[in-house]
N, C-alpha and C. Protein backbone atom coordinates (compact mmCIF):
# COMPACT_ATOMS: atom_id res chain seq x y z
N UNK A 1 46.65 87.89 -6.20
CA UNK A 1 47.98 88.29 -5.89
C UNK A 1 48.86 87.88 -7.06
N UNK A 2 49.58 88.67 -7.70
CA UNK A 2 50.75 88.90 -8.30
C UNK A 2 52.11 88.34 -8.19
N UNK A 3 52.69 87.62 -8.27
CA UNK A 3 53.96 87.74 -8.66
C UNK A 3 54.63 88.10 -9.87
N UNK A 4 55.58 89.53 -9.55
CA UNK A 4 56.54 89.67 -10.97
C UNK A 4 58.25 88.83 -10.67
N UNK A 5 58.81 88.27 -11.79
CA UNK A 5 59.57 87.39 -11.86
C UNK A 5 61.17 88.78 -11.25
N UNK A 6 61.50 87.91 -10.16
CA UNK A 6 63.23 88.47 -10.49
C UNK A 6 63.84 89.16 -11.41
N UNK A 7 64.22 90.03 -11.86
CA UNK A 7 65.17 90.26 -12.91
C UNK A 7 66.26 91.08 -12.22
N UNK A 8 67.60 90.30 -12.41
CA UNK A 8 68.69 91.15 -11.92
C UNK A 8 69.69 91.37 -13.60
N UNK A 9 70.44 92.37 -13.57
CA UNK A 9 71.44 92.51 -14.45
C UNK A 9 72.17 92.29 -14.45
N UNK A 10 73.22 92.08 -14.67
CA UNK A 10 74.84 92.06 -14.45
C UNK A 10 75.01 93.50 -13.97
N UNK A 11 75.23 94.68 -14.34
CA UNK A 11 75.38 95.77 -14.03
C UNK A 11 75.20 95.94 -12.42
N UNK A 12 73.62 95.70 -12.06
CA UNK A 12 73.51 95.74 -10.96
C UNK A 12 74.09 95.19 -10.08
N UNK A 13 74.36 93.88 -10.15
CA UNK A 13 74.71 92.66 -9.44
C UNK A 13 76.58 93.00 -9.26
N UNK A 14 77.09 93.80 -10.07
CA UNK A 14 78.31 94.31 -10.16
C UNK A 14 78.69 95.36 -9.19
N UNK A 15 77.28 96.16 -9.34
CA UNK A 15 77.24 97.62 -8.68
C UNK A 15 77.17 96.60 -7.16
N UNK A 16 76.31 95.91 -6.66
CA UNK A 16 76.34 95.41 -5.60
C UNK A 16 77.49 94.76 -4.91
N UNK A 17 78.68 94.09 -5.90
CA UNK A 17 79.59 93.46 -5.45
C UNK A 17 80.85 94.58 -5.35
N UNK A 18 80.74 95.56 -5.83
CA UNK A 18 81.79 96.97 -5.39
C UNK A 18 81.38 97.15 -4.41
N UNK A 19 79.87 97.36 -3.40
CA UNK A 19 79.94 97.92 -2.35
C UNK A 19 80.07 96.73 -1.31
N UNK A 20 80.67 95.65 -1.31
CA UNK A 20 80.89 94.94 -0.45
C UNK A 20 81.91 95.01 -0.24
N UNK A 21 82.23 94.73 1.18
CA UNK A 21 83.67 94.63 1.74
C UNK A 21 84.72 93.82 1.36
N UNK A 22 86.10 93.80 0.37
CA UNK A 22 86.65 92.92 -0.10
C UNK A 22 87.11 92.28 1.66
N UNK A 23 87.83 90.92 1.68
CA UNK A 23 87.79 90.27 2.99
C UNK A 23 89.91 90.27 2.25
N UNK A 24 90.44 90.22 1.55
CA UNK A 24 91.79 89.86 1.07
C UNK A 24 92.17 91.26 -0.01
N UNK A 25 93.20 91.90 -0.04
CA UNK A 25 94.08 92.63 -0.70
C UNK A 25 94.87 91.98 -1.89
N UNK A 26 94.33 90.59 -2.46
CA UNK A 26 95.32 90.10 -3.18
C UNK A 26 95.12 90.79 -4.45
N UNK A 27 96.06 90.68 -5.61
CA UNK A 27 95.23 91.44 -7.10
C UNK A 27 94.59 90.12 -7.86
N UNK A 28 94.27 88.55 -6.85
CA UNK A 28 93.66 87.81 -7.83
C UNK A 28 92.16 88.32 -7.55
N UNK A 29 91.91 88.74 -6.42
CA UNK A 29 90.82 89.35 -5.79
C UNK A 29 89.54 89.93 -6.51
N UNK A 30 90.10 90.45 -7.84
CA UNK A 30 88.71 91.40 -8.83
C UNK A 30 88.42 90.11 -10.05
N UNK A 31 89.07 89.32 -9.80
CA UNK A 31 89.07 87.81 -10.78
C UNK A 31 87.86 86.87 -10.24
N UNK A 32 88.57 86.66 -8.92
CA UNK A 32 87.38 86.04 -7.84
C UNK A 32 86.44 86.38 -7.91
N UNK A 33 86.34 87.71 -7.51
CA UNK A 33 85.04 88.32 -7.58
C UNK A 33 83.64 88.72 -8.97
N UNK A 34 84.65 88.52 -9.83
CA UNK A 34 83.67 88.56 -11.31
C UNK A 34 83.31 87.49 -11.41
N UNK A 35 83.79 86.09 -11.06
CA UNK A 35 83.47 85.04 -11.01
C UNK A 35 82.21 84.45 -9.95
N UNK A 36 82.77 85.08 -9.00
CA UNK A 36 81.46 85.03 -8.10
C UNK A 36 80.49 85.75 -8.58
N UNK A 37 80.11 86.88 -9.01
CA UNK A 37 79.14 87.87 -9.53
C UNK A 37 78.55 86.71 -10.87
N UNK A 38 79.38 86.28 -11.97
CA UNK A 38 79.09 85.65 -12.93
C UNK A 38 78.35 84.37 -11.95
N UNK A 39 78.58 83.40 -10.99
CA UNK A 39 78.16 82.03 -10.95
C UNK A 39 76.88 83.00 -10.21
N UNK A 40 76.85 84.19 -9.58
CA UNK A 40 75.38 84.50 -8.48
C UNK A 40 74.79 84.86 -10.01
N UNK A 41 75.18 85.55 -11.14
CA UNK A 41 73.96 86.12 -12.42
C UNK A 41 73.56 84.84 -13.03
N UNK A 42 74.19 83.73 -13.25
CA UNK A 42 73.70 82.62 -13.38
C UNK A 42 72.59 82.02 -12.53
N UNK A 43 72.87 82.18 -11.25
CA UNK A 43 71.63 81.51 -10.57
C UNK A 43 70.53 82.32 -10.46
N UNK A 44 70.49 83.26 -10.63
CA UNK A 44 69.60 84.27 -10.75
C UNK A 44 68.69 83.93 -11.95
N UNK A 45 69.43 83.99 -12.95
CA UNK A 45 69.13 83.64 -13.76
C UNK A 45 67.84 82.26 -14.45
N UNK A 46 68.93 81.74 -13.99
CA UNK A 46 68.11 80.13 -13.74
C UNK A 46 66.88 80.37 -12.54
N UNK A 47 66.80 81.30 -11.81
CA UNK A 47 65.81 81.14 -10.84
C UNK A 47 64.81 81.64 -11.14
N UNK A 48 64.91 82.71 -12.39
CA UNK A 48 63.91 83.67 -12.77
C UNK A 48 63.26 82.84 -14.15
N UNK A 49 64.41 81.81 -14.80
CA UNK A 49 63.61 80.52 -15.67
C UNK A 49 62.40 80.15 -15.08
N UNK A 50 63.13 79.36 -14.10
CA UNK A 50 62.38 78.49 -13.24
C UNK A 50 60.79 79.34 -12.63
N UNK A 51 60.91 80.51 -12.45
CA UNK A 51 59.71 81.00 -12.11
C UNK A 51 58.86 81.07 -13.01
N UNK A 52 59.49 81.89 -14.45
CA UNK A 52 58.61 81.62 -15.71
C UNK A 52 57.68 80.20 -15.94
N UNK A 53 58.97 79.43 -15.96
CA UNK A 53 58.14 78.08 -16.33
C UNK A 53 57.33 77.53 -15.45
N UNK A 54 57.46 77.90 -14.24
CA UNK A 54 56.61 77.23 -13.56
C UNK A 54 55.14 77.91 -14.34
N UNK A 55 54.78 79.29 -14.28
CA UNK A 55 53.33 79.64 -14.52
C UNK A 55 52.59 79.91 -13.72
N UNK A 56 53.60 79.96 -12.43
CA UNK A 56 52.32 80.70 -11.60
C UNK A 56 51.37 81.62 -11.35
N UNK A 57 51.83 82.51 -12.21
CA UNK A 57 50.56 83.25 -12.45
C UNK A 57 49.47 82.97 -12.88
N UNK A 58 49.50 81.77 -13.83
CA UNK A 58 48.02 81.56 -14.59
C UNK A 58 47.56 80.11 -13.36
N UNK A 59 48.38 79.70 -12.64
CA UNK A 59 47.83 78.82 -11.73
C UNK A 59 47.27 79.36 -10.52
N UNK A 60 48.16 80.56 -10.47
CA UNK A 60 47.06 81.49 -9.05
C UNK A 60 45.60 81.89 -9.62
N UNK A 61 45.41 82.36 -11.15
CA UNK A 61 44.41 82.47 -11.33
C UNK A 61 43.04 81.78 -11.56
N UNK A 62 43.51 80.36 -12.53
CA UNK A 62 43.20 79.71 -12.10
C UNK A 62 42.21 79.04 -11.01
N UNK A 63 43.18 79.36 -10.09
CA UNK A 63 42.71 78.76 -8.22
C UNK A 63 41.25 79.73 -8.00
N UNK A 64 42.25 81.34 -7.99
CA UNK A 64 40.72 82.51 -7.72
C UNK A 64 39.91 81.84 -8.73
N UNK A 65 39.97 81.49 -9.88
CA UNK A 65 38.58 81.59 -10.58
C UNK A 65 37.90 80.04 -10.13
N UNK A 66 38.07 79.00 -9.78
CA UNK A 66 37.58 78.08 -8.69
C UNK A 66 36.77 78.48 -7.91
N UNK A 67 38.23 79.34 -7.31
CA UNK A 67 37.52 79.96 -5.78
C UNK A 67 35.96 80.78 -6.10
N UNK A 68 36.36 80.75 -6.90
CA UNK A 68 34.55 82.80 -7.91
C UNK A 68 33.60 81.53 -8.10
N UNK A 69 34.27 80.46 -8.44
CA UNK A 69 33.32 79.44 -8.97
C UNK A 69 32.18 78.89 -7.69
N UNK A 70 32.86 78.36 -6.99
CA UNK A 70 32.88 77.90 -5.76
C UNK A 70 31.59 78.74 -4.96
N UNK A 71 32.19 80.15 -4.68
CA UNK A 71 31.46 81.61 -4.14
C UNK A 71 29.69 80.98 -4.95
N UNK A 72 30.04 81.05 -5.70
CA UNK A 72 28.62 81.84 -6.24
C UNK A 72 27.51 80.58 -6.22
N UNK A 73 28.27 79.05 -6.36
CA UNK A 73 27.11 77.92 -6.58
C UNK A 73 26.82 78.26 -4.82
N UNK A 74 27.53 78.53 -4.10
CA UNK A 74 27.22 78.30 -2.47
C UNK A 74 25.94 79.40 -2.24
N UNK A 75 26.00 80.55 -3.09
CA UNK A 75 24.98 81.83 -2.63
C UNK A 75 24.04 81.24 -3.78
N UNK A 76 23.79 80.59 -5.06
CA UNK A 76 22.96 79.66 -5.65
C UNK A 76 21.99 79.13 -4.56
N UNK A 77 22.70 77.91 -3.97
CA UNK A 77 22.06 77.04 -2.92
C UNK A 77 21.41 77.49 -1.84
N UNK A 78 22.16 78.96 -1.20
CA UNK A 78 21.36 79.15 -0.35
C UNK A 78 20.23 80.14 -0.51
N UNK A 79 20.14 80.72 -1.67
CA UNK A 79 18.93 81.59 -1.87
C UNK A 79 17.84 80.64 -2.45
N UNK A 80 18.66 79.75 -3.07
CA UNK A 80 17.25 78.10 -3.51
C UNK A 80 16.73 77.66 -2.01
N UNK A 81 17.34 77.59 -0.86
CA UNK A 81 17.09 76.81 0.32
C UNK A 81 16.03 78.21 0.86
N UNK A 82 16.36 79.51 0.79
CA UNK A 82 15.30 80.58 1.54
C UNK A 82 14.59 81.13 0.94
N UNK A 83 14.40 80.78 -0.34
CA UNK A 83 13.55 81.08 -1.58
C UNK A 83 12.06 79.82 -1.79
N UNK A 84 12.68 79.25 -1.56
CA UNK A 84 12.02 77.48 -1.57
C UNK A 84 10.55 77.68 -0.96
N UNK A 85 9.50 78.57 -0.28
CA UNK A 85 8.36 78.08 0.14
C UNK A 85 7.62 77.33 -0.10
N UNK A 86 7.22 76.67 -1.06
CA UNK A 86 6.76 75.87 -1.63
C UNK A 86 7.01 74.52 -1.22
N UNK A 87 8.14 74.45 -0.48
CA UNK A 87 8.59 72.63 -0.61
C UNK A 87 7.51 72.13 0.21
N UNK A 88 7.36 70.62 0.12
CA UNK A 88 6.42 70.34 0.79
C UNK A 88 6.72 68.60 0.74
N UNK A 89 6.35 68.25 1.96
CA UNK A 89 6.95 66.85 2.57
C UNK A 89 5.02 66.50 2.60
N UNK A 90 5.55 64.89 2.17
CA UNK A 90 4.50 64.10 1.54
C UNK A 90 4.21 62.88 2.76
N UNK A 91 4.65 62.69 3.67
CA UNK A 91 4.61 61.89 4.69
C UNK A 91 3.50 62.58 5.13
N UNK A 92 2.79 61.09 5.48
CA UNK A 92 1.37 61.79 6.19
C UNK A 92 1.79 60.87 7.64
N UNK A 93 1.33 61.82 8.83
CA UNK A 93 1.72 61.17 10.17
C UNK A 93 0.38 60.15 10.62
N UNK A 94 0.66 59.37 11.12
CA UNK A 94 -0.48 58.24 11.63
C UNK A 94 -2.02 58.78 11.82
N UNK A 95 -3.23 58.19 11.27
CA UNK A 95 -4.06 59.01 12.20
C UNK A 95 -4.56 58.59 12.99
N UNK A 96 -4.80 58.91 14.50
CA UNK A 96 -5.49 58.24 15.47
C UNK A 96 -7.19 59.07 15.25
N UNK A 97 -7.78 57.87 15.49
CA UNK A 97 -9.17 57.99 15.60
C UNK A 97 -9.28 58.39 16.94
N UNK A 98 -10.23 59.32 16.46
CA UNK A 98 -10.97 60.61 18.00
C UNK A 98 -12.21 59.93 18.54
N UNK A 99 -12.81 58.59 17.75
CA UNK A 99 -13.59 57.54 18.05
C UNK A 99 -13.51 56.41 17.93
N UNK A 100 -13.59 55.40 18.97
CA UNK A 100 -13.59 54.06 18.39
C UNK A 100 -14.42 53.86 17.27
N UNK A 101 -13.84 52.56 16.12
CA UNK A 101 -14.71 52.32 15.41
C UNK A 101 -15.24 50.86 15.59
N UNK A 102 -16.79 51.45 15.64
CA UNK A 102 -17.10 49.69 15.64
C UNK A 102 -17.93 49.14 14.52
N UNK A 103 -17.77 48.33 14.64
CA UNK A 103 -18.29 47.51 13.48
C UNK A 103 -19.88 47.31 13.39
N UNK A 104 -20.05 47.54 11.96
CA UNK A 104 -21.19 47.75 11.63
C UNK A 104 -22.61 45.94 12.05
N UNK A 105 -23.23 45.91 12.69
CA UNK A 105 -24.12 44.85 12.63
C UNK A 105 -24.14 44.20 11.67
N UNK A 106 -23.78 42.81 11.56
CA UNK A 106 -23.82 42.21 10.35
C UNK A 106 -24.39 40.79 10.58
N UNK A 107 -25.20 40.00 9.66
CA UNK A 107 -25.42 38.79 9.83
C UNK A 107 -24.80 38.20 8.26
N UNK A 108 -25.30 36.49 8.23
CA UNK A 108 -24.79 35.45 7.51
C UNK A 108 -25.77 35.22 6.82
N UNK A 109 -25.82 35.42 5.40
CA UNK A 109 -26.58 34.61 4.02
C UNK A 109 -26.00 32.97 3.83
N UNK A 110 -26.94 31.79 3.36
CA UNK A 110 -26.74 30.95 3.57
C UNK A 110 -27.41 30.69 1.99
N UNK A 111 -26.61 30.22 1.15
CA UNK A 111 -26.94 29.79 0.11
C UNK A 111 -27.46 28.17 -0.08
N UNK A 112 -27.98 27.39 -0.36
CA UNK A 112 -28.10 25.84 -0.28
C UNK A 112 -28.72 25.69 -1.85
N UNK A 113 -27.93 24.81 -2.75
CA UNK A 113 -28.48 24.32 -3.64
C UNK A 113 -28.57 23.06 -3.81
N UNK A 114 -30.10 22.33 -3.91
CA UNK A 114 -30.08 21.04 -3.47
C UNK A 114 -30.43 20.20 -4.81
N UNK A 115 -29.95 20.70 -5.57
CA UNK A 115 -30.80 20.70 -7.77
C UNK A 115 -29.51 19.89 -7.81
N UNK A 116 -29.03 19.31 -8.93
CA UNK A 116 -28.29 18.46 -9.58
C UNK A 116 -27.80 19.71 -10.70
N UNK A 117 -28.59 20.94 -10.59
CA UNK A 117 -28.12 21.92 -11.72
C UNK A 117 -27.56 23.11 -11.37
N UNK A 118 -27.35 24.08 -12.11
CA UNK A 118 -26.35 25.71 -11.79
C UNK A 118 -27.19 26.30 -11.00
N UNK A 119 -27.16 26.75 -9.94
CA UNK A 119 -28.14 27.93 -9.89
C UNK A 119 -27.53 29.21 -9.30
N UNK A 120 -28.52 30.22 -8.99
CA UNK A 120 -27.92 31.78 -9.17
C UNK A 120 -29.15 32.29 -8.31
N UNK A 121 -28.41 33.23 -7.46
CA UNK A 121 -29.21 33.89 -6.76
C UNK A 121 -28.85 35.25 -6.52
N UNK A 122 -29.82 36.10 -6.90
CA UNK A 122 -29.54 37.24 -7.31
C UNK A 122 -30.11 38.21 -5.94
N UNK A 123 -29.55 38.97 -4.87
CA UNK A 123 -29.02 39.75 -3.79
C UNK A 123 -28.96 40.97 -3.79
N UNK A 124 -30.29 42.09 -3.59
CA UNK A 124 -29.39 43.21 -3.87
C UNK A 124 -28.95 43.70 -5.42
N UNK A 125 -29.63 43.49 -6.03
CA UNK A 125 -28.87 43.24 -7.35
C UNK A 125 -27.69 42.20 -7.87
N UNK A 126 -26.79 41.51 -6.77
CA UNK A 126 -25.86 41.17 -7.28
C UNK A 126 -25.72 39.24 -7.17
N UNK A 127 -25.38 38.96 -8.45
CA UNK A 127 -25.35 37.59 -8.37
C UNK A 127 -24.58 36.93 -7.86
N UNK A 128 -25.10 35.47 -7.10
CA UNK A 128 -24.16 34.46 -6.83
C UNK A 128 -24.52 32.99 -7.10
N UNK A 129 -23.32 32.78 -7.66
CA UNK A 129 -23.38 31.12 -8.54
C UNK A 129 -23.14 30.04 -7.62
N UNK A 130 -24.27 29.47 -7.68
CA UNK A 130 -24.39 28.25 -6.72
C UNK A 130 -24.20 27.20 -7.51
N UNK A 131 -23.29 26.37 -7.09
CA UNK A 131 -23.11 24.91 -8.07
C UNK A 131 -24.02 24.06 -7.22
N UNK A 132 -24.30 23.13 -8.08
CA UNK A 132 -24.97 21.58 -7.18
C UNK A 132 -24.56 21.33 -6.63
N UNK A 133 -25.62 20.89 -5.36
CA UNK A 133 -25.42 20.41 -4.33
C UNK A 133 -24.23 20.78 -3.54
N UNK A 134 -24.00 22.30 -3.99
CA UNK A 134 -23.16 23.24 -3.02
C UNK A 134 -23.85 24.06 -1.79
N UNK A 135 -22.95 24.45 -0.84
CA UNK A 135 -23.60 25.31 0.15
C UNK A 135 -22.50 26.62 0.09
N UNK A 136 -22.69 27.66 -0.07
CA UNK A 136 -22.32 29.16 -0.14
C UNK A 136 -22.51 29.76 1.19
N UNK A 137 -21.57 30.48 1.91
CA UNK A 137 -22.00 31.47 3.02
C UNK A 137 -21.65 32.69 2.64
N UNK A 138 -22.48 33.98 2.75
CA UNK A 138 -22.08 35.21 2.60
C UNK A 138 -21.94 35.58 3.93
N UNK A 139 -20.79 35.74 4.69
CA UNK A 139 -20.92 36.69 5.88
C UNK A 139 -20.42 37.93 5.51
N UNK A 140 -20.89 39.11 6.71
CA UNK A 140 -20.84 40.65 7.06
C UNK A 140 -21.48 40.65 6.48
N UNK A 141 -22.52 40.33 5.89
CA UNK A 141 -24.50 41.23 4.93
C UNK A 141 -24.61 42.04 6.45
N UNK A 142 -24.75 43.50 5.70
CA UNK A 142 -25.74 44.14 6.50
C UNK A 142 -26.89 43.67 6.86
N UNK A 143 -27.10 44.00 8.46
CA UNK A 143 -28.79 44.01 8.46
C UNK A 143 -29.68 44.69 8.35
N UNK A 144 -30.97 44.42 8.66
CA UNK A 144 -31.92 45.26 8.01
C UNK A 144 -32.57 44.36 7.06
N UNK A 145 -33.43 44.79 5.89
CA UNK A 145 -34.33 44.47 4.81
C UNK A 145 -32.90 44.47 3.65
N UNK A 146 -33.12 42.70 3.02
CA UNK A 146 -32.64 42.94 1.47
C UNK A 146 -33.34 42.33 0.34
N UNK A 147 -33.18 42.05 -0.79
CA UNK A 147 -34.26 41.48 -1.83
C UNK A 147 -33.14 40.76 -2.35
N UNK A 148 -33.85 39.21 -2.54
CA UNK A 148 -33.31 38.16 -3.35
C UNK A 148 -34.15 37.77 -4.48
N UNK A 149 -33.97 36.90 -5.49
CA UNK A 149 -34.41 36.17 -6.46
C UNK A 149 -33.64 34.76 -6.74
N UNK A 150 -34.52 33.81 -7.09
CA UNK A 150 -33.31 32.46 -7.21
C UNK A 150 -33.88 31.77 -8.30
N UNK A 151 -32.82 31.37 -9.01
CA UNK A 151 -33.01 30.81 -10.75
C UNK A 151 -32.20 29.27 -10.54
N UNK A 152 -32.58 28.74 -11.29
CA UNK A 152 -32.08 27.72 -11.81
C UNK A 152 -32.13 27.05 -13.20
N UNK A 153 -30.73 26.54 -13.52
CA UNK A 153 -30.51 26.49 -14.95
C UNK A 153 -31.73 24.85 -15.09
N UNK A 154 -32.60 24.95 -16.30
CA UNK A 154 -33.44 23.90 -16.82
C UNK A 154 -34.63 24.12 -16.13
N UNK A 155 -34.60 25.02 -14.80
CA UNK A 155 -36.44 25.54 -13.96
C UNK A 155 -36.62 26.57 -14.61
N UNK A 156 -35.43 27.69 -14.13
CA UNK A 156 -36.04 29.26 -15.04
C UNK A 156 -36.17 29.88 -13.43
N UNK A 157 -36.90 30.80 -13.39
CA UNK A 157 -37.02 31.49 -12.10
C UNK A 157 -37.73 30.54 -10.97
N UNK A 158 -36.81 30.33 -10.03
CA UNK A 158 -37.58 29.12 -8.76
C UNK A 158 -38.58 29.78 -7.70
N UNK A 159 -37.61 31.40 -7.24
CA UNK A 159 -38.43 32.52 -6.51
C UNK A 159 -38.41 34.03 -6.78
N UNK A 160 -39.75 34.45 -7.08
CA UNK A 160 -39.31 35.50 -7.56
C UNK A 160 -38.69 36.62 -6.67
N UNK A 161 -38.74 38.19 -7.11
CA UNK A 161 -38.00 38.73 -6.09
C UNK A 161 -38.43 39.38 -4.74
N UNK A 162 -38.48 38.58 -3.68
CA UNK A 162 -39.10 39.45 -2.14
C UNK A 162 -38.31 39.95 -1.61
N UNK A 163 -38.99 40.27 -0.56
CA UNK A 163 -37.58 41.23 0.36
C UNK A 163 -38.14 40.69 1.60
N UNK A 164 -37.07 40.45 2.53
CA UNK A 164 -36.64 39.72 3.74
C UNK A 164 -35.81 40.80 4.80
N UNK A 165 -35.70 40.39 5.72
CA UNK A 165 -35.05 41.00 7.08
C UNK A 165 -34.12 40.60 7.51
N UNK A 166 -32.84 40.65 7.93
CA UNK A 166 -31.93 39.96 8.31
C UNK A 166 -31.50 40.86 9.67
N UNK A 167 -31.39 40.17 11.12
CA UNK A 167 -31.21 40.21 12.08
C UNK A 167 -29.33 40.59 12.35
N UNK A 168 -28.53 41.36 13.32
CA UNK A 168 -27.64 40.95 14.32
C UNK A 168 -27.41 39.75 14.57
N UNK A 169 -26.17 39.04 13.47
CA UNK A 169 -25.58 37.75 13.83
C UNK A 169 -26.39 36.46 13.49
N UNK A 170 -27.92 36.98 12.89
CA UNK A 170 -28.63 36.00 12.60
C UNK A 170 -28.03 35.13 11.31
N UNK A 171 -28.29 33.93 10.86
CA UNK A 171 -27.64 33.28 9.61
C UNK A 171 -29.46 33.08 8.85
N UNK A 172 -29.05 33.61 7.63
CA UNK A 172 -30.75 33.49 7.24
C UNK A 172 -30.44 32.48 5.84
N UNK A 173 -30.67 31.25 5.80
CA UNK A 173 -30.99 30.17 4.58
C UNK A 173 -31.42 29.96 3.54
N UNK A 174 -31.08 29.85 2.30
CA UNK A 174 -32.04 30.37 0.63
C UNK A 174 -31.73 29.08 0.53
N UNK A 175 -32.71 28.56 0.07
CA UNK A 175 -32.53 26.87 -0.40
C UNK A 175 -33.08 27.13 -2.04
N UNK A 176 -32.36 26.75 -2.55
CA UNK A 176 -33.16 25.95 -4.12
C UNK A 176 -33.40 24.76 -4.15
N UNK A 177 -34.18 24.61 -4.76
CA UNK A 177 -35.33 23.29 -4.91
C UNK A 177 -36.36 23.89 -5.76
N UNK A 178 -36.71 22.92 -6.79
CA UNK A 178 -37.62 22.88 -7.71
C UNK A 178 -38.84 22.39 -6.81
N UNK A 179 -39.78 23.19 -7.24
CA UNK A 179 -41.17 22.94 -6.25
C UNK A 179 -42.43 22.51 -7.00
């Protein structure tokens, strides 16, 4: 929307004050009246400044071009929000088990080193360091059949490697001792 500024003339503003009704017959009467016409072309005047300077035109535009601004990030966002298939939420919801789980049968390895020296007993492949005159427990060993070997530092190999059985809850004992 547009605004064009006021512009009155004197001429006009003259032509307008002839067709008004004089209210007095005096002859100061066309004196008065140019005077009045002169103080109304003055304010006119000044009113049609005042509109210039204000600038409203470039502040209405301005505003619309906000407003255009405004329009278009909103139809942005929402064709990103119905365009979007892809999104995808990373929360995983609890899982309940469709079976109890129970725990696997397990018994207790019992390490005993009764040497004054290091020893090592090798499980499965995997070693464990027995200090002197320490006692070691491995609990949860599966049961079933496993294979040990047992060394000692200054003997060398004490037993070589067999394989053994280990029971449900049973505790099964490896002693070192030089024999």
């Amino acid at each position: 929307m547009k605004f064009a500024p006021l512009m009155f003339s004197v001429p006009v503003l003259m032509a307008c004050a002839t067709l008004a009704p004089s209210q007095s017959s005096d002859v100061k009467q066309p004196s008065t009246e140019a005077a009045k016409l002169d103080t109304l072309a003055e304010q006119v005047k000044r009113l049609a400044d005042s509109i210039k300077s204000a600038d409203w035109e470039l502040r209405i535009k301005k505003l619309e071009s906000e407003i255009q601004n405004l329009k278009d990030a909103n139809v942005r966002m929402e064709t990103l929000i119905k365009s979007d298939d892809t999104r995808r939420s990373y929360y995983q919801p609890p899982v309940t088990a469709a079976k109890p789980i129970t725990p696997m049968p397990s018994g207790t390895l019992r390490l005993v080193n009764t040497t004054a020296y290091l020893g090592t007993v090798t499980i499965n492949g995997m070693d464990y360091t027995v200090f002197p005159s320490q006692m070691v427990l491995i609990p949860g060993m599966p049961t079933g059949e496993f294979r040990y070997e047992a060394k000692v530092e200054g003997f060398g190999l004490l037993q070589p490697a067999v394989s053994r059985s280990l029971s449900p809850s049973e505790t099964f004992t490896i002693t070192l001792y030089p024999r």
